[in-house]
N, C-alpha and C. Protein backbone atom coordinates (compact mmCIF):
# COMPACT_ATOMS: atom_id res chain seq x y z
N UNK A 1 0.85 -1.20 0.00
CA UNK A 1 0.00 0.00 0.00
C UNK A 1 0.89 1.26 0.00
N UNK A 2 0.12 1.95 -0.89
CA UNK A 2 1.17 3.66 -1.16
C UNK A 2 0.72 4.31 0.03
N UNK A 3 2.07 5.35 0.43
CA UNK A 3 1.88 6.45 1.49
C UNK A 3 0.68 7.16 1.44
N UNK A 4 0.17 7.30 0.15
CA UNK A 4 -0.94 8.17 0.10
C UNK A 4 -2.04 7.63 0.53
N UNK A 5 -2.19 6.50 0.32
CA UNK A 5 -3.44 5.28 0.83
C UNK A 5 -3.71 5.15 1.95
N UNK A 6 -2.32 4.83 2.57
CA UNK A 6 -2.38 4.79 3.82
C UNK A 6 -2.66 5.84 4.47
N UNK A 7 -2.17 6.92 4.19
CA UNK A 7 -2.62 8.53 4.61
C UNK A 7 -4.03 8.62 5.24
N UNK A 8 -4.65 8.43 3.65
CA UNK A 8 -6.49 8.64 3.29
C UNK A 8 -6.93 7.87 4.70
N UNK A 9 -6.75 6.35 4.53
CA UNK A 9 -7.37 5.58 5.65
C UNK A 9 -6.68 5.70 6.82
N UNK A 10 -5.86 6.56 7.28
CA UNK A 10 -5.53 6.57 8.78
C UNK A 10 -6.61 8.37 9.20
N UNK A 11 -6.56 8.71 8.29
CA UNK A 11 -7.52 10.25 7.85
C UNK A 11 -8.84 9.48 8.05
N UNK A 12 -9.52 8.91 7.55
CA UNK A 12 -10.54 8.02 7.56
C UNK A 12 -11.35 7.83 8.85
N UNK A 13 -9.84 7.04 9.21
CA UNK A 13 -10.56 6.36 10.64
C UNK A 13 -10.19 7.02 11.56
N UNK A 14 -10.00 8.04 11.76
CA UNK A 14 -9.73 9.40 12.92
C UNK A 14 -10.89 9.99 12.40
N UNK A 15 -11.79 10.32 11.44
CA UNK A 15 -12.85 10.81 11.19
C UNK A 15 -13.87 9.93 11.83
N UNK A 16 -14.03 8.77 11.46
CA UNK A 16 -15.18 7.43 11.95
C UNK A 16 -15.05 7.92 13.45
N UNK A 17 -14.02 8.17 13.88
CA UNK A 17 -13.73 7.56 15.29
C UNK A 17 -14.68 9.29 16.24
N UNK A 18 -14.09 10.09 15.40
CA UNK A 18 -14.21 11.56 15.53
C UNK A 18 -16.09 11.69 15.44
N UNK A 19 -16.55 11.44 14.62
CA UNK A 19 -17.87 11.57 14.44
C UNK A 19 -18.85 10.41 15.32
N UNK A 20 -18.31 8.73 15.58
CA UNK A 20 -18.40 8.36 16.34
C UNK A 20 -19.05 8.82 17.25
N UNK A 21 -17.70 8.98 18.18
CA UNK A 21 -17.84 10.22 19.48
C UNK A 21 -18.69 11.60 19.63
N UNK A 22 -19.08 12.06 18.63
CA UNK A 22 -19.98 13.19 18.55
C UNK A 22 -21.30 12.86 18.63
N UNK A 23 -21.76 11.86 17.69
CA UNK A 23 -23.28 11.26 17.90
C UNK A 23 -23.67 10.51 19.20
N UNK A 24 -22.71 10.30 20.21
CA UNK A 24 -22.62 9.92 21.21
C UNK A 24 -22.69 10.44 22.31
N UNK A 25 -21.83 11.14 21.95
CA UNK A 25 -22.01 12.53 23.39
C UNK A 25 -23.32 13.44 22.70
N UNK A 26 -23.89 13.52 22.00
CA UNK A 26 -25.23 14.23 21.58
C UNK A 26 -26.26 13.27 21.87
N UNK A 27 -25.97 11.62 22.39
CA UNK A 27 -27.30 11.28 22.82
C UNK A 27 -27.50 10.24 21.56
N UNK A 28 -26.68 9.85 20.54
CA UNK A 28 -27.18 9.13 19.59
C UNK A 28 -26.62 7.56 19.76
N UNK A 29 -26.93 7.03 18.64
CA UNK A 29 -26.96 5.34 18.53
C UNK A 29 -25.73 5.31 17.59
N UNK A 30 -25.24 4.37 17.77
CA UNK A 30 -23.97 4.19 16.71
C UNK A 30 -23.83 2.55 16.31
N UNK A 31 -23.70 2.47 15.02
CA UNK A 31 -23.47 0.64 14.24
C UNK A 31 -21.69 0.84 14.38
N UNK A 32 -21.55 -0.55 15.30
CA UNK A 32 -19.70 -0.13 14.89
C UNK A 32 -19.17 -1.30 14.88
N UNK A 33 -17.73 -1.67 14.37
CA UNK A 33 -16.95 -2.84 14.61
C UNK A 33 -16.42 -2.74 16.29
N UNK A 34 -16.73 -4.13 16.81
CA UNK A 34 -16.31 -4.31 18.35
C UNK A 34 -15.13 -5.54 17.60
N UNK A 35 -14.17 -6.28 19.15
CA UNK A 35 -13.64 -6.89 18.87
C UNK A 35 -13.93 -8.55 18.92
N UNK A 36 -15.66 -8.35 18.96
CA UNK A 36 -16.07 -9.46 18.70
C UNK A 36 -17.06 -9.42 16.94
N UNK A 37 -18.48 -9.17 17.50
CA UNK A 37 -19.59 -9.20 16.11
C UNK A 37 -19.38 -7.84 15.81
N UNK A 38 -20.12 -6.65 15.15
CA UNK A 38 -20.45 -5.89 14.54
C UNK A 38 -22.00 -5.44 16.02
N UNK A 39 -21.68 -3.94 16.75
CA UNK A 39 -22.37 -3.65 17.69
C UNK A 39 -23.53 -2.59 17.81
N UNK A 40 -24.29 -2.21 18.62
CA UNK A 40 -25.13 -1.46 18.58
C UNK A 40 -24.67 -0.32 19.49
N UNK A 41 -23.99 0.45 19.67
CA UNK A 41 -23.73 0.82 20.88
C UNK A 41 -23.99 2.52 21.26
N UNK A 42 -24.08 3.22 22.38
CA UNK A 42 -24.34 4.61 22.87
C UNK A 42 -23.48 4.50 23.62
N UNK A 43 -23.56 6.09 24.57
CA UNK A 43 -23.21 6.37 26.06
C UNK A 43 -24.13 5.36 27.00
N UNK A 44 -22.76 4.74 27.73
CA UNK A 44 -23.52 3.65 28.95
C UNK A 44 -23.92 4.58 30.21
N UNK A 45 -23.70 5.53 29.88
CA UNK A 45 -23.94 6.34 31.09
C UNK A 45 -25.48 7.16 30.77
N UNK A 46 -25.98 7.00 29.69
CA UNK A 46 -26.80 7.87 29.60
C UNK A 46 -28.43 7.13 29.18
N UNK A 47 -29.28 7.08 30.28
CA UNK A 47 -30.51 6.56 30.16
C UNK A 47 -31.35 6.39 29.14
N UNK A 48 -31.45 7.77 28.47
CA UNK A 48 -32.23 7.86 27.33
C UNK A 48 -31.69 7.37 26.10
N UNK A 49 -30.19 7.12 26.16
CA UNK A 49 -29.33 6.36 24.75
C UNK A 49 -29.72 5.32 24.77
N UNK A 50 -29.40 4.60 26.09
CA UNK A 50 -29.82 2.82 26.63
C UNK A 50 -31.33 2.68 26.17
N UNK A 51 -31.95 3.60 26.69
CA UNK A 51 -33.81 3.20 26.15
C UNK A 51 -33.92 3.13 24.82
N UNK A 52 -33.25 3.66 23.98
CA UNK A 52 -33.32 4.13 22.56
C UNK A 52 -32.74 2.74 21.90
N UNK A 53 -31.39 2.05 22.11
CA UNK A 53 -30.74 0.53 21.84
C UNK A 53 -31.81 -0.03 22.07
N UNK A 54 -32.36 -0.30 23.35
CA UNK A 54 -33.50 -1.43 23.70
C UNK A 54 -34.70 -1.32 22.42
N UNK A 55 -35.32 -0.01 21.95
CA UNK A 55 -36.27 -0.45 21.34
C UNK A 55 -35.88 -0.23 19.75
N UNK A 56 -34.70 -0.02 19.64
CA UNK A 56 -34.23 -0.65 18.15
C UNK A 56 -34.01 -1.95 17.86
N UNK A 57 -33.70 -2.49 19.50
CA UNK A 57 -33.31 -4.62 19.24
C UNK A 57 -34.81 -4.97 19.36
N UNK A 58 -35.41 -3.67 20.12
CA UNK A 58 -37.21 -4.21 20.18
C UNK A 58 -36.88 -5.78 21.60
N UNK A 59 -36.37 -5.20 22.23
CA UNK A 59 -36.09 -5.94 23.25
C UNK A 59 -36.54 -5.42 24.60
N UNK A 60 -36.78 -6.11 25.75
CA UNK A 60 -37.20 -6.27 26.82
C UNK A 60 -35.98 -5.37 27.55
N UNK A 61 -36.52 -4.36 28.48
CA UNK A 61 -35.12 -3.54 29.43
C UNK A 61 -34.93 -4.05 30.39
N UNK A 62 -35.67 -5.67 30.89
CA UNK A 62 -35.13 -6.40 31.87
C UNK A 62 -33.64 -7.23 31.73
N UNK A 63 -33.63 -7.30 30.13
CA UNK A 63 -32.24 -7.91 29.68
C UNK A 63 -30.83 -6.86 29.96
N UNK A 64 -30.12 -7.32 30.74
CA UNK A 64 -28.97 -6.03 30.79
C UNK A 64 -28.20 -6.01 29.33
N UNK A 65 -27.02 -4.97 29.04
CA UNK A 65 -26.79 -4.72 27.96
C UNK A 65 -25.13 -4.48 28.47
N UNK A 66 -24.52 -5.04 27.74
CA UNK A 66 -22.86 -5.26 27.69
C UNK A 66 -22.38 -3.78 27.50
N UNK A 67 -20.92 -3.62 28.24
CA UNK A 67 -20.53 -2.31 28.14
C UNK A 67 -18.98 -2.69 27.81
N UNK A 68 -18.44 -2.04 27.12
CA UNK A 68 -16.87 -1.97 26.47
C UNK A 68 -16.19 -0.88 27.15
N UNK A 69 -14.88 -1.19 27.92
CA UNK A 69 -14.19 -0.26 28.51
C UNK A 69 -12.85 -0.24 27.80
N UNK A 70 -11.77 0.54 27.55
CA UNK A 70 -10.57 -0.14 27.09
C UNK A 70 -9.10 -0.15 27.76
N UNK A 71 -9.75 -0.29 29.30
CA UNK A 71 -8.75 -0.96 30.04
C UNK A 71 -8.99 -1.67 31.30
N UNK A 72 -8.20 -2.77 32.10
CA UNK A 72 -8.91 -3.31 32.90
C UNK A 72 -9.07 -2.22 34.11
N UNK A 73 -8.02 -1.24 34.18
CA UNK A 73 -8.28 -0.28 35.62
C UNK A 73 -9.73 0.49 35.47
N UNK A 74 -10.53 0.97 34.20
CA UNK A 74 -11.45 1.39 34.08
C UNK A 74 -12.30 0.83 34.67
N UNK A 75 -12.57 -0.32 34.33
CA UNK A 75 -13.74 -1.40 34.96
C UNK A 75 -13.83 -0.90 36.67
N UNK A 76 -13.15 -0.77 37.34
CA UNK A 76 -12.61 -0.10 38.98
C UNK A 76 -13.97 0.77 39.16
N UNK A 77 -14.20 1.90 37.76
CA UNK A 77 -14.72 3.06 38.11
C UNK A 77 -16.59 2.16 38.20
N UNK A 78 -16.89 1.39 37.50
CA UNK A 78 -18.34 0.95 37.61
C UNK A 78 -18.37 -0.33 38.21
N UNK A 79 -17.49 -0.95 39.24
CA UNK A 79 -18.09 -1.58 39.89
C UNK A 79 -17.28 -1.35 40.93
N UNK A 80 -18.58 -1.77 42.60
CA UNK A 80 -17.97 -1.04 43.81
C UNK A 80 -17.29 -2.48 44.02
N UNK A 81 -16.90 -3.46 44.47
CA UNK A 81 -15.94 -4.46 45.07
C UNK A 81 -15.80 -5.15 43.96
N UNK A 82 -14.72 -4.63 43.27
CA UNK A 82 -13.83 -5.50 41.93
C UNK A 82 -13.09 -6.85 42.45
N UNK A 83 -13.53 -8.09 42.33
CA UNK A 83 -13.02 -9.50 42.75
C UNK A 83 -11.58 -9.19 42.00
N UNK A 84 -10.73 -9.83 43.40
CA UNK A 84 -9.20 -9.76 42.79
C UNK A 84 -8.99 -10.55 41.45
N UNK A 85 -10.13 -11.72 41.63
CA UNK A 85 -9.97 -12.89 40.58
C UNK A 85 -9.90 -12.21 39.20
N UNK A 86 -10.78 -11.29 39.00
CA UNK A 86 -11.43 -10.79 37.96
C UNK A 86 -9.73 -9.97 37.09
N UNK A 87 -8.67 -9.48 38.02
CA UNK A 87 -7.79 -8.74 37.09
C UNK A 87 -6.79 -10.09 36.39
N UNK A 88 -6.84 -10.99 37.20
CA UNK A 88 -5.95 -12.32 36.44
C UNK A 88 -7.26 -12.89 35.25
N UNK A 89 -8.33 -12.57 35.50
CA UNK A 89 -8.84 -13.45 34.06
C UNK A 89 -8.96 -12.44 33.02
N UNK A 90 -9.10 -11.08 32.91
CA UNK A 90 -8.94 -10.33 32.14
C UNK A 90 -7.31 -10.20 31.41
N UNK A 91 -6.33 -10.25 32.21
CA UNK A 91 -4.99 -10.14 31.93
C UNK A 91 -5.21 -11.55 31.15
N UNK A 92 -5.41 -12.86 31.18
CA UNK A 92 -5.03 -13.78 30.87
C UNK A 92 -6.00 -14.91 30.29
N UNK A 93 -7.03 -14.02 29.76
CA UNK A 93 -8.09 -14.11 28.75
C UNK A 93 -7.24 -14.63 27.22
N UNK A 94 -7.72 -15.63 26.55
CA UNK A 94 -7.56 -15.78 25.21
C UNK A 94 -8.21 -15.32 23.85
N UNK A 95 -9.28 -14.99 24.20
CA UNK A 95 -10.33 -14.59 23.63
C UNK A 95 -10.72 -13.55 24.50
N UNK A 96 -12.08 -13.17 23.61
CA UNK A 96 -12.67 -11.72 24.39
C UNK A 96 -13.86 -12.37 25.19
N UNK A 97 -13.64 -11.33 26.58
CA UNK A 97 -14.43 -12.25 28.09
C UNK A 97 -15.20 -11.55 28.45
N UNK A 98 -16.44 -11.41 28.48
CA UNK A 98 -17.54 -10.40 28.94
C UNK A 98 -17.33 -10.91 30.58
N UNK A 99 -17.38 -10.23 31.94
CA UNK A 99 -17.29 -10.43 32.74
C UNK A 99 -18.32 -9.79 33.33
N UNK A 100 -19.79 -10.37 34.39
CA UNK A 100 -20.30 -9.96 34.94
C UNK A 100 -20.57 -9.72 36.40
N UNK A 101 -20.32 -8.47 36.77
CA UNK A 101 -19.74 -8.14 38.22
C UNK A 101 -21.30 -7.75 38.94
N UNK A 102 -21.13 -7.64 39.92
CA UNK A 102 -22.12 -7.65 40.97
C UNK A 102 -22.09 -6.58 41.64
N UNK A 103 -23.12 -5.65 41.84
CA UNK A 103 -23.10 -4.16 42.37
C UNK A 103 -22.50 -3.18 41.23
N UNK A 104 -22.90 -2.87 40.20
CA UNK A 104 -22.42 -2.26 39.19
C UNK A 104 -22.86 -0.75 39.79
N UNK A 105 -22.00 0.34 39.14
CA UNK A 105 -22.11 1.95 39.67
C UNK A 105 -21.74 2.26 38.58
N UNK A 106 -22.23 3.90 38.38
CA UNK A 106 -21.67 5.00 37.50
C UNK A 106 -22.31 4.66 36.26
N UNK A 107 -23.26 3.31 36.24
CA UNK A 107 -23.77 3.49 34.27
C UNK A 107 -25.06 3.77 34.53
N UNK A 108 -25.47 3.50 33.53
CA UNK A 108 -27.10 4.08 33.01
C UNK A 108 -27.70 3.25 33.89
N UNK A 109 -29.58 2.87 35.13
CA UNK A 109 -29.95 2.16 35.46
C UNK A 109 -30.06 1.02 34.94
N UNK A 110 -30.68 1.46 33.58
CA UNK A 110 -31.42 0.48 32.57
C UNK A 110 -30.77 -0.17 31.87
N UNK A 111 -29.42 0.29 32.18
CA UNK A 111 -28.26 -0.70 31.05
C UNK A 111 -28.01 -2.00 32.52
N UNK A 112 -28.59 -2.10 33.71
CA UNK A 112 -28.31 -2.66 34.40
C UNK A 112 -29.48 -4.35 34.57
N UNK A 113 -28.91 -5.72 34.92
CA UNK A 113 -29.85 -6.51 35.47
C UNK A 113 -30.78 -6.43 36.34
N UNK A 114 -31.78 -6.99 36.92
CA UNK A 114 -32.64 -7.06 37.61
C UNK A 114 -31.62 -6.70 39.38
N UNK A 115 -30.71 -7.86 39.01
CA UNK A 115 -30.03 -7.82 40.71
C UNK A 115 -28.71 -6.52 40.67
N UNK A 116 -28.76 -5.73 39.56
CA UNK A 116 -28.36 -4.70 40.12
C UNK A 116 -26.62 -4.73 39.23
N UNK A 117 -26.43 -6.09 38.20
CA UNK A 117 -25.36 -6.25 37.73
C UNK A 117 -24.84 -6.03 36.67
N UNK A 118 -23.72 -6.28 36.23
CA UNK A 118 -23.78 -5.47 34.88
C UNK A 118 -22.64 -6.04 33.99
N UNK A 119 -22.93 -6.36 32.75
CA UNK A 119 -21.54 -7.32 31.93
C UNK A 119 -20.74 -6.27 31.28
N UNK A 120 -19.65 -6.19 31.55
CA UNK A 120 -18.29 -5.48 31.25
C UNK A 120 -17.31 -5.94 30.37
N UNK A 121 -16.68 -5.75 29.35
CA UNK A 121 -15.50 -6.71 28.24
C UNK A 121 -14.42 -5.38 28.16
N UNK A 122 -13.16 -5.99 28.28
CA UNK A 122 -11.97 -5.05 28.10
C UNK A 122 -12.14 -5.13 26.71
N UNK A 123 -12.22 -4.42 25.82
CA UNK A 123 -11.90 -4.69 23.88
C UNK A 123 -10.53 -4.06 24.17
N UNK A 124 -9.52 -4.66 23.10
CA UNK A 124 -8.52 -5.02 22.32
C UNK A 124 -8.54 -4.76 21.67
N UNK A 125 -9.67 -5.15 20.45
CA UNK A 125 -9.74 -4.58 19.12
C UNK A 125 -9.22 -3.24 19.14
N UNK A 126 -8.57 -2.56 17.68
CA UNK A 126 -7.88 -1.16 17.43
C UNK A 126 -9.28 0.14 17.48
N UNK A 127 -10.19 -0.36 16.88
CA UNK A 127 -11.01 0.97 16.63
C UNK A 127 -12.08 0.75 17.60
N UNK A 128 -12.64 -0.49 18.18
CA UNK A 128 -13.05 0.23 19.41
C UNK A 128 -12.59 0.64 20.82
N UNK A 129 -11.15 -0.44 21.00
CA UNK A 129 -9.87 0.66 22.10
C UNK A 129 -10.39 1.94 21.70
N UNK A 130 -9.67 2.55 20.81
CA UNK A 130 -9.60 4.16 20.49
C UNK A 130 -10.62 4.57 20.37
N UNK A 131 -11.85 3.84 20.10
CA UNK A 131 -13.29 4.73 20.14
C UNK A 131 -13.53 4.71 21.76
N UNK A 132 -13.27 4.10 22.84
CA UNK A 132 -13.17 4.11 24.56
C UNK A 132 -12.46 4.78 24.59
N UNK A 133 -11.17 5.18 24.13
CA UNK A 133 -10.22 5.84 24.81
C UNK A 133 -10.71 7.42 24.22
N UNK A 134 -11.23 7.76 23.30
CA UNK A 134 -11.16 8.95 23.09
C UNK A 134 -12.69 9.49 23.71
N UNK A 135 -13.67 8.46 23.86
CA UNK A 135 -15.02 8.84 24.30
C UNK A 135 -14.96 9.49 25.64
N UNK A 136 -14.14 8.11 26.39
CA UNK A 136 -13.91 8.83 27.69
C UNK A 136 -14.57 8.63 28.83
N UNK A 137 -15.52 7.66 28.51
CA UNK A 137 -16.58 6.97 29.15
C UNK A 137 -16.91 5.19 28.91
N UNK A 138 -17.68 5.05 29.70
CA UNK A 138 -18.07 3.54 28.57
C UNK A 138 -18.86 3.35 27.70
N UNK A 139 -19.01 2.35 26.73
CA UNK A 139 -19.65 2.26 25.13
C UNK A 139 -20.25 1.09 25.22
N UNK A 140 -21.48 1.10 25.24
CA UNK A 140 -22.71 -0.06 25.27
C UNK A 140 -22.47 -1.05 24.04
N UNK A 141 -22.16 -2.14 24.05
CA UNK A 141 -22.30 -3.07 22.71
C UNK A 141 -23.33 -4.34 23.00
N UNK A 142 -24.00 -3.95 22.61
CA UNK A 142 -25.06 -5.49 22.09
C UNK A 142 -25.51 -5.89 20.83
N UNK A 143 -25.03 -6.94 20.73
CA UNK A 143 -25.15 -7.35 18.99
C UNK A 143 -26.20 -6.74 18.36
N UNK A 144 -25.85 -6.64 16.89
CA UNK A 144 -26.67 -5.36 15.64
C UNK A 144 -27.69 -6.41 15.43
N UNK A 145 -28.22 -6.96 15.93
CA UNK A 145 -29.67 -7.79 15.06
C UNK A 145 -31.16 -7.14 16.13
N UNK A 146 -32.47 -7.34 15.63
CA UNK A 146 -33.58 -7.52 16.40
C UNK A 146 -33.52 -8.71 17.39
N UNK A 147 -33.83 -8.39 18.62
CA UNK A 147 -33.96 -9.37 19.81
C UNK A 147 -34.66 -10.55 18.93
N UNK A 148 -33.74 -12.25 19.23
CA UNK A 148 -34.56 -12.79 18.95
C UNK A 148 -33.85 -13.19 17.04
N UNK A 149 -33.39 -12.86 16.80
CA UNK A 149 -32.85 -12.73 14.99
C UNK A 149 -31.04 -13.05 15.45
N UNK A 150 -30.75 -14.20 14.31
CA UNK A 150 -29.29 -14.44 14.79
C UNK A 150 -28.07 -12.74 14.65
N UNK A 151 -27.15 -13.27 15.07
CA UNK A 151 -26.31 -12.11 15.78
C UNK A 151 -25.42 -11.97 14.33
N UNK A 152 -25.14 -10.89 13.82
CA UNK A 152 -24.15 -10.44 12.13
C UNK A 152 -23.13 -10.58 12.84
N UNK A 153 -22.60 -11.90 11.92
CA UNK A 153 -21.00 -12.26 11.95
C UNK A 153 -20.04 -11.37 11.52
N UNK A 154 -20.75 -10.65 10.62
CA UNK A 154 -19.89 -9.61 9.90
C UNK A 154 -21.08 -8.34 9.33
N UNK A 155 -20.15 -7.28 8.82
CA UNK A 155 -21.50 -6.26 8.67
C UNK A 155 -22.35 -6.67 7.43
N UNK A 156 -21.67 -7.10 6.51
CA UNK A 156 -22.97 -7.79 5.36
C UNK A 156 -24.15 -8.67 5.78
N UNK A 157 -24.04 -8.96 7.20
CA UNK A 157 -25.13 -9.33 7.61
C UNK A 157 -26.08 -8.79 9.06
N UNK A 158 -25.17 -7.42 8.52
CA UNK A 158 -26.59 -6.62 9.68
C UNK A 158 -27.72 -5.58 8.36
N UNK A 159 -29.17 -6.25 9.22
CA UNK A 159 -30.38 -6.32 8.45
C UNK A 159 -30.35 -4.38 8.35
N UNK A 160 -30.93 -4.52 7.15
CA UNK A 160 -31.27 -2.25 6.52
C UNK A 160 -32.22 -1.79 7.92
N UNK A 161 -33.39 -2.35 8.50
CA UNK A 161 -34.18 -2.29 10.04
C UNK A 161 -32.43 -1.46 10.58
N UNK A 162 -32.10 -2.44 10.91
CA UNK A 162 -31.00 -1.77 12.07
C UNK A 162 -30.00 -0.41 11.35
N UNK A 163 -29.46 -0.87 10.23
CA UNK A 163 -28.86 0.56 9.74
C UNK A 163 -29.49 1.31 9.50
N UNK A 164 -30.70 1.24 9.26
CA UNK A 164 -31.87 3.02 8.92
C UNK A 164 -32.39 3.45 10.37
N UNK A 165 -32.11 2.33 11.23
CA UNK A 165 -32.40 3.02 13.06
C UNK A 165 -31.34 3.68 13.80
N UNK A 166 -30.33 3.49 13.41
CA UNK A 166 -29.21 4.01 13.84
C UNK A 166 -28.31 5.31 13.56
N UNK A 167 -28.03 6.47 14.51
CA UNK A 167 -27.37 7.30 14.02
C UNK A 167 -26.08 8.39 13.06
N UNK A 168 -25.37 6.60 12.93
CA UNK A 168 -24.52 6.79 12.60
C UNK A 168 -23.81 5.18 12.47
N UNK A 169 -23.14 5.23 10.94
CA UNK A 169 -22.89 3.90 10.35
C UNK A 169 -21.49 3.86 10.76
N UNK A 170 -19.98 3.41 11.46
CA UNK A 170 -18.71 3.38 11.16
C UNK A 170 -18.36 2.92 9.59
N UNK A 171 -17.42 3.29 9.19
CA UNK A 171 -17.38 2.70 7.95
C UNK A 171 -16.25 1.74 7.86
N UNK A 172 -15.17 2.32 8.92
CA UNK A 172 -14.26 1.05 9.19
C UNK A 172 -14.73 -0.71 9.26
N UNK A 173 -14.35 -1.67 8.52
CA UNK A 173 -14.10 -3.02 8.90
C UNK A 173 -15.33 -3.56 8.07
N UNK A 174 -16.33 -2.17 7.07
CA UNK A 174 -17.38 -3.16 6.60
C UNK A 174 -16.95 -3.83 5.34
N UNK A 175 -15.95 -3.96 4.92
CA UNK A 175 -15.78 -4.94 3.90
C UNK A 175 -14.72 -5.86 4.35
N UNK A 176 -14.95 -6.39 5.70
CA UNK A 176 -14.50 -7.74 5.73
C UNK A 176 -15.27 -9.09 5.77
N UNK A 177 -15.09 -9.99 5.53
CA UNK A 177 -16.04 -11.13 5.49
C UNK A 177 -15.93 -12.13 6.41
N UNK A 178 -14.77 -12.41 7.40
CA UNK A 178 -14.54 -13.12 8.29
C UNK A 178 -15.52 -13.31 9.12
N UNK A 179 -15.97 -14.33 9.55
CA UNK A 179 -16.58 -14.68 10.56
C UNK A 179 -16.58 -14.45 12.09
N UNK A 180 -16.86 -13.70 12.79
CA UNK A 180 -16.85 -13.42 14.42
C UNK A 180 -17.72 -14.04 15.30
N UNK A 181 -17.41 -14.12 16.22
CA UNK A 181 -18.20 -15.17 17.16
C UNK A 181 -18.64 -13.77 18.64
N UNK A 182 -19.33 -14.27 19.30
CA UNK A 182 -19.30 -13.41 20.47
C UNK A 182 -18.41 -13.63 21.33
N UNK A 183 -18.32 -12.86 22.56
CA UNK A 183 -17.87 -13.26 23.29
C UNK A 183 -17.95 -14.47 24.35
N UNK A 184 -16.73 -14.83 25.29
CA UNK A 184 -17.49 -15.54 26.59
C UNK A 184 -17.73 -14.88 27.75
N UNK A 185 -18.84 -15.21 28.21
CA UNK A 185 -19.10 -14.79 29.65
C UNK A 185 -18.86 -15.16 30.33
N UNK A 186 -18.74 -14.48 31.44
CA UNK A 186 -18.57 -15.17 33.01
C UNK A 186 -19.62 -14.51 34.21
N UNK A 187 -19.68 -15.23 35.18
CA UNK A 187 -20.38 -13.97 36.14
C UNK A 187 -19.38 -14.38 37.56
N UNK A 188 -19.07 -13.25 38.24
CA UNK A 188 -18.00 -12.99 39.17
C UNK A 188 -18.99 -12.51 40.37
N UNK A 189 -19.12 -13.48 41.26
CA UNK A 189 -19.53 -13.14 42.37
C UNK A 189 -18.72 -12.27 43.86
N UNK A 190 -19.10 -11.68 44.60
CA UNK A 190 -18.07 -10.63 45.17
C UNK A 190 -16.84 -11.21 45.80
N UNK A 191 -16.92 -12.42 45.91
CA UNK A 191 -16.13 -13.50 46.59
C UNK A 191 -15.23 -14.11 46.03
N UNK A 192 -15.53 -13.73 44.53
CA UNK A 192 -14.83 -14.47 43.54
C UNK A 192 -15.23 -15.32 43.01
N UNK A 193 -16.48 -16.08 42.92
CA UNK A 193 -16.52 -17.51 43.08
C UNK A 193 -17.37 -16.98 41.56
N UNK A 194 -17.37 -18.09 40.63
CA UNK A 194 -17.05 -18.15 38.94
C UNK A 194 -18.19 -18.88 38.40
N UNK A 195 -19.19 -18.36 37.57
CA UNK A 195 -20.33 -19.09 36.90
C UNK A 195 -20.12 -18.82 35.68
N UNK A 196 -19.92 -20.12 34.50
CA UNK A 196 -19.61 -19.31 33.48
C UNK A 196 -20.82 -19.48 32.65
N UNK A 197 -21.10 -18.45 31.55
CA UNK A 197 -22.78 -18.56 31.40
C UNK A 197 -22.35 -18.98 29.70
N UNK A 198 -21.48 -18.31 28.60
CA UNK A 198 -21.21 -18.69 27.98
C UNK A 198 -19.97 -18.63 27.30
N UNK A 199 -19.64 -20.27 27.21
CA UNK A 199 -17.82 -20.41 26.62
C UNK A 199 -17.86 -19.56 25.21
């Protein structure tokens, strides 16, 4: 690839990332590459973004909704007793690990479970790291399909419903075809003690 190419698309994706972040902090919905599927995501901090995801998946707000941080010390700030266990399985994760902690703080209510908990994933991936790191907050991801409709492995298979509901398309990563899987979960009780919900 020529200097100039490379130029354009590093120009590119400082724009995606840039506008991103703007429809976000204004309260909007964003379609983006995570470092798992292809995501739905807002401000986790902000109620009325979270209500707005829920009735684009047309989903139930009893279901909690995954949040992307892009480091493990962040995670510190939304939950009050961080299990020691929890910084060795994040450090030493193979894959990407949704981890669900108990007594969650600082996000949206409604992005929260019934008992008050809340699933958290360090991303890795390059453009949503830097879309956390420059937001500045945390970034809601729950797979781009209608509640209930399988999950887009890739963006050629998230349905026109979800891109004409959404504020803003990334344009980074949509012409790859690889297959993505979700993540695994875990749930981390304050004690430490380990339920895993899915490998």
């Amino acid at each position: 690839m020529e200097k100039n190419e490379q130029a354009e698309l590093r120009k590119k994706y400082k724009e995606d990332i840039e506008k991103a972040c703007e429809v976000m902090f204004n309260g909007g919905i964003i379609l983006y590459p995570t470092d798992t599927i292809w995501g739905i995501g807002c401000d986790a901090t902000n109620p009325e973004a979270v209500k707005r995801v829920y009735e684009i998946k047309k989903r139930i707000d009893s279901k909690a909704l995954i949040t992307l941080v892009d480091s493990p010390a962040k995670v510190n700030a939304y939950v009050q007793d961080m299990p020691e266990i929890a910084w060795d399985l994040i450090e030493f994760a193979t894959k990407p690990l949704t981890i669900i902690y108990d007594k969650a703080r600082n996000l949206a209510e409604n992005l929260l479970a019934e008992d008050g908990s809340a699933g958290i994933r360090v991303t890795n991936e390059p453009f949503s790291k830097d879309l956390c790191m420059r937001f500045k907050k945390p970034i809601v991801s729950t797979s781009a399909n209608i509640s209930g409709e399988p999950s887009p492995q890739n963006f050629s298979e998230v349905s026109h419903e979800i891109i004409s509901a959404v504020d803003y398309v990334v344009k980074y990563r949509q012409d790859e075809k690889a297959k993505a899987a979700p993540s695994s979960i875990i749930k981390l009780g304050n004690k430490g003690e380990v339920k895993i919900i899915r490998q």
